[in-house]
N, C-alpha and C. Protein backbone atom coordinates (compact mmCIF):
# COMPACT_ATOMS: atom_id res chain seq x y z
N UNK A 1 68.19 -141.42 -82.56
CA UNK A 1 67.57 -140.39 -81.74
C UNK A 1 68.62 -139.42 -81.26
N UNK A 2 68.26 -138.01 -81.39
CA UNK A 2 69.13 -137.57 -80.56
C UNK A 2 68.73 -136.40 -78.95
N UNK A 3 69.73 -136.08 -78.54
CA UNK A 3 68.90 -136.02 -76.86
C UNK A 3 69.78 -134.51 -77.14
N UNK A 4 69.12 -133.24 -76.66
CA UNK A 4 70.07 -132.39 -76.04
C UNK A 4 69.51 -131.57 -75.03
N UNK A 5 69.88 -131.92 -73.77
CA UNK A 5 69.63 -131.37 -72.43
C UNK A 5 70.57 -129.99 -71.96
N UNK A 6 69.34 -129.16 -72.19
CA UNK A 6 69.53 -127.14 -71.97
C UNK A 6 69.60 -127.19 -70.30
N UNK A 7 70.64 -126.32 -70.43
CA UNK A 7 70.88 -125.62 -68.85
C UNK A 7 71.46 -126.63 -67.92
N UNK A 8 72.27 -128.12 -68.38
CA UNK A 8 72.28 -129.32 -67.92
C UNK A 8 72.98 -129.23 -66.60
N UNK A 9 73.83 -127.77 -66.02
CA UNK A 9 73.91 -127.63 -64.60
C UNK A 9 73.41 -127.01 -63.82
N UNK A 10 71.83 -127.34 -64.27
CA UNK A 10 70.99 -126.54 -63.23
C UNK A 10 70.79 -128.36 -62.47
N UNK A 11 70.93 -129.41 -63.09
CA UNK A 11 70.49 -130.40 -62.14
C UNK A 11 71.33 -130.78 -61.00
N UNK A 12 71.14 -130.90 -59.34
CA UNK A 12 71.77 -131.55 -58.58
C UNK A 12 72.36 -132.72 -58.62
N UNK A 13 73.23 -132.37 -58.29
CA UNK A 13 74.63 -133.31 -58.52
C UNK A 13 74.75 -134.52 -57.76
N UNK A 14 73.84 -135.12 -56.82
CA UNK A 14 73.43 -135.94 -56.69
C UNK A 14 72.86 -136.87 -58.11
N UNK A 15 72.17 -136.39 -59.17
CA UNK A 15 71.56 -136.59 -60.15
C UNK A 15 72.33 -136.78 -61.00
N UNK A 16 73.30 -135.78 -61.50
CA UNK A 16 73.98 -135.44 -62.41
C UNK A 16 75.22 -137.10 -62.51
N UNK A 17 75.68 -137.13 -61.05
CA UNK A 17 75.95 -138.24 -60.83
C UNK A 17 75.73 -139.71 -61.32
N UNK A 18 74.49 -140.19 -61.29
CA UNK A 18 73.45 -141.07 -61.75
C UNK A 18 73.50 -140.62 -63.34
N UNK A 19 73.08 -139.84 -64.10
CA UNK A 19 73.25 -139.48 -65.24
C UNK A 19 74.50 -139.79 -66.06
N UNK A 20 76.10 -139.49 -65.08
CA UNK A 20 77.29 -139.64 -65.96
C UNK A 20 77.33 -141.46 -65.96
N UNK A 21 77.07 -142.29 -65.15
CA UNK A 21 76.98 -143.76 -64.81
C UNK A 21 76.10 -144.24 -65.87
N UNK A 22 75.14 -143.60 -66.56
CA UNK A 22 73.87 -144.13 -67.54
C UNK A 22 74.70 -143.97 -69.25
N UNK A 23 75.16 -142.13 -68.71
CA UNK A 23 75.99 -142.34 -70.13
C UNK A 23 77.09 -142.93 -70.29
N UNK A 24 77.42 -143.41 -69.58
CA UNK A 24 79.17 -143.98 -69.79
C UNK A 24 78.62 -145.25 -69.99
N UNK A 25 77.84 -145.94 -69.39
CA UNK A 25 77.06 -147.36 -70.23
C UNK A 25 76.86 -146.91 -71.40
N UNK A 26 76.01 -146.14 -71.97
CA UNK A 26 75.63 -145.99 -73.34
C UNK A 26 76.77 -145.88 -74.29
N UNK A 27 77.75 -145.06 -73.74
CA UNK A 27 78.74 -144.95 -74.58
C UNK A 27 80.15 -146.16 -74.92
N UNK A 28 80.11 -147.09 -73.75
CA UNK A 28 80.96 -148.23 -73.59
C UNK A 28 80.30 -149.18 -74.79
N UNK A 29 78.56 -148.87 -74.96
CA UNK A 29 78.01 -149.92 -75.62
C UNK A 29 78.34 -149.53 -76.83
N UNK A 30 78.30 -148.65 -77.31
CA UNK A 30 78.87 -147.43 -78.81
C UNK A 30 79.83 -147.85 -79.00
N UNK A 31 80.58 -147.45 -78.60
CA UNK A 31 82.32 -148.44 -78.04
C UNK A 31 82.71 -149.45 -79.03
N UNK A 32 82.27 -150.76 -78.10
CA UNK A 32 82.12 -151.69 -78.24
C UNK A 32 81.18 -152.29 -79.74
N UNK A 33 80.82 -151.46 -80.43
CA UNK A 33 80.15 -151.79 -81.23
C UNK A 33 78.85 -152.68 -81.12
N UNK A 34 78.55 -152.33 -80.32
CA UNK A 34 77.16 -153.69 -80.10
C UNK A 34 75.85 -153.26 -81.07
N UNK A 35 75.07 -153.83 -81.08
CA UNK A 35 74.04 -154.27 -81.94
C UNK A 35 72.13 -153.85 -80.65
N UNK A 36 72.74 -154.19 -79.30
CA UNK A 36 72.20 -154.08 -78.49
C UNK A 36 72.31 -154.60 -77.15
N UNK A 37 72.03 -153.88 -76.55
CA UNK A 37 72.83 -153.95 -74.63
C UNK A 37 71.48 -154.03 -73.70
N UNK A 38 71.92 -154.33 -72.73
CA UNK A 38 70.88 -154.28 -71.36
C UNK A 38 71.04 -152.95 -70.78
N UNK A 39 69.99 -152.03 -70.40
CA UNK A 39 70.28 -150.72 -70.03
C UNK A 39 69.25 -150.32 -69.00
N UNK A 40 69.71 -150.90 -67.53
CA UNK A 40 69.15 -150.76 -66.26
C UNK A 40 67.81 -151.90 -66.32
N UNK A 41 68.33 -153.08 -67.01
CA UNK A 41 67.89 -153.99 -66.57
C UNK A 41 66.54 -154.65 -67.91
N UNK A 42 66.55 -153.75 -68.74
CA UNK A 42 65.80 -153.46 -70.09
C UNK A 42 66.63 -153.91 -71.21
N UNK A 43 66.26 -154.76 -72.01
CA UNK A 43 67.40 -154.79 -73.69
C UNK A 43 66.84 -153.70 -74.61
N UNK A 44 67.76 -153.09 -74.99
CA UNK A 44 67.68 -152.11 -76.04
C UNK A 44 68.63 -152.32 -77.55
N UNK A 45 68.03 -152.01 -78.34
CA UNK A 45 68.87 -151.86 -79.67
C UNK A 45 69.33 -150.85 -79.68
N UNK A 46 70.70 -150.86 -80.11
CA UNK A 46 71.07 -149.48 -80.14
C UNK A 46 71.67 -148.87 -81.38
N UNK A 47 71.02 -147.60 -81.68
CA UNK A 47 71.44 -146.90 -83.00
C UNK A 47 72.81 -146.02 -83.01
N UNK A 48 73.82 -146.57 -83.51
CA UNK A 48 75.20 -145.51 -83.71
C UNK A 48 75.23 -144.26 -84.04
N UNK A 49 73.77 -144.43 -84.66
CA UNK A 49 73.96 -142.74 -85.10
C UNK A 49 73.15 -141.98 -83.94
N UNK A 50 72.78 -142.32 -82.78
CA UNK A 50 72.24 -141.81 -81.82
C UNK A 50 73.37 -140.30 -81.16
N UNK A 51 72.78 -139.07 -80.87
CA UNK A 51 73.74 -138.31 -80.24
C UNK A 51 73.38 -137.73 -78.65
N UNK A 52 73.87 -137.02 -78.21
CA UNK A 52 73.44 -136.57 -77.07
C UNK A 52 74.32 -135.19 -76.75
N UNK A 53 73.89 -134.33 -76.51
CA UNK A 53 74.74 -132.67 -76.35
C UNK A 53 73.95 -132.46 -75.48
N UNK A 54 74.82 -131.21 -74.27
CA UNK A 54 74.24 -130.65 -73.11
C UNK A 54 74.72 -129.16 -73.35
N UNK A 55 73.76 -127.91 -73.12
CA UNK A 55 74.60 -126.78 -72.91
C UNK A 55 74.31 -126.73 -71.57
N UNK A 56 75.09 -125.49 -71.26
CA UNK A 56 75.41 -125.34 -69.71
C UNK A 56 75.43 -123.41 -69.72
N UNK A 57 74.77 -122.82 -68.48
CA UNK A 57 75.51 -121.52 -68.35
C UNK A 57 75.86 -121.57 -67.02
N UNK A 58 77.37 -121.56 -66.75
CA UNK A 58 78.15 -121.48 -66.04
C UNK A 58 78.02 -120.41 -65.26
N UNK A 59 78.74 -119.89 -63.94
CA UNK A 59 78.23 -118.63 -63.25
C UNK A 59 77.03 -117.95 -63.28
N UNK A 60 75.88 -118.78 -63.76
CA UNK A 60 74.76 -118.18 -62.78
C UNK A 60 74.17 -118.93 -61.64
N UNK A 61 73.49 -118.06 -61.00
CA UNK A 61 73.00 -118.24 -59.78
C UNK A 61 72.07 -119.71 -60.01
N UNK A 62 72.60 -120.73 -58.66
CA UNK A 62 71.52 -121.80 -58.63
C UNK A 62 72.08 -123.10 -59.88
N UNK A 63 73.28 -122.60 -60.57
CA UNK A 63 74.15 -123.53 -61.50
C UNK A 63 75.21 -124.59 -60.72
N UNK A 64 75.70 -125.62 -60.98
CA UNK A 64 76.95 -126.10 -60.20
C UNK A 64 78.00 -126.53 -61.17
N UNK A 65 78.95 -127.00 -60.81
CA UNK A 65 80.08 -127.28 -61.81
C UNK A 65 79.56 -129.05 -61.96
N UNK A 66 79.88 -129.19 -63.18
CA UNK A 66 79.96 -130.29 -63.30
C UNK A 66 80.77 -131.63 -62.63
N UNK A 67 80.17 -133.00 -62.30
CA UNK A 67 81.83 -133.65 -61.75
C UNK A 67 82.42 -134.01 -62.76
N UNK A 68 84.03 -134.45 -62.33
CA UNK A 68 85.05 -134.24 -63.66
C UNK A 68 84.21 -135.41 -64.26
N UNK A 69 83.76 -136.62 -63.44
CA UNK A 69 83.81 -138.01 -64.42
C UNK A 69 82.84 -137.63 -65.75
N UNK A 70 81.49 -136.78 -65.66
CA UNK A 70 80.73 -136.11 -66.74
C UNK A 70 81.14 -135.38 -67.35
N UNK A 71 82.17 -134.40 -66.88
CA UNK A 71 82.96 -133.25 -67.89
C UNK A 71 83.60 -134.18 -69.25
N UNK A 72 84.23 -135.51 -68.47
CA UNK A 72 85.02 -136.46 -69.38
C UNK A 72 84.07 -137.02 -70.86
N UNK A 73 82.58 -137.68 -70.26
CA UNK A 73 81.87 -137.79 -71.49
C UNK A 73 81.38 -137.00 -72.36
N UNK A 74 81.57 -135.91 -71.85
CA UNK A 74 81.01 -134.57 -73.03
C UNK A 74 81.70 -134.01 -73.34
N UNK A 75 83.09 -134.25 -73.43
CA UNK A 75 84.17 -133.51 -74.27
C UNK A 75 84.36 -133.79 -76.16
């Protein structure tokens, strides 16, 4: 599957927060090579070829900066 979330700093960073904690599980499990992980309390199989991309427009109104720990998974 793949995921790509438009305008991804229009969400409050309260949120955005919660979001970098979900992907950094997903991606530890990628990692790690697993077959399938527990993901907020659910087992999932997980597909390697799964992706995930965010665009962003920066300097407009009602946008925020990302925190670094999310800047880190989407590089």
């Amino acid at each position: 599957a793949w995921a790509c979330f438009d305008e991804f700093n229009r969400i409050d960073l309260e949120v955005l927060s919660v979001v970098a904690q979900q992907v950094l599980e997903i991606q530890r499990a990628v990692g790690a090579k697993l077959k399938s992980f527990t993901f907020e309390g659910t087992d999932l199989d997980l597909k390697w070829s799964a992706w995930c991309a965010i665009t962003m427009n920066p300097g407009y109104a009602g946008r925020s900066e990302l925190p670094d720990n999310l800047k880190a998974l989407f590089r």
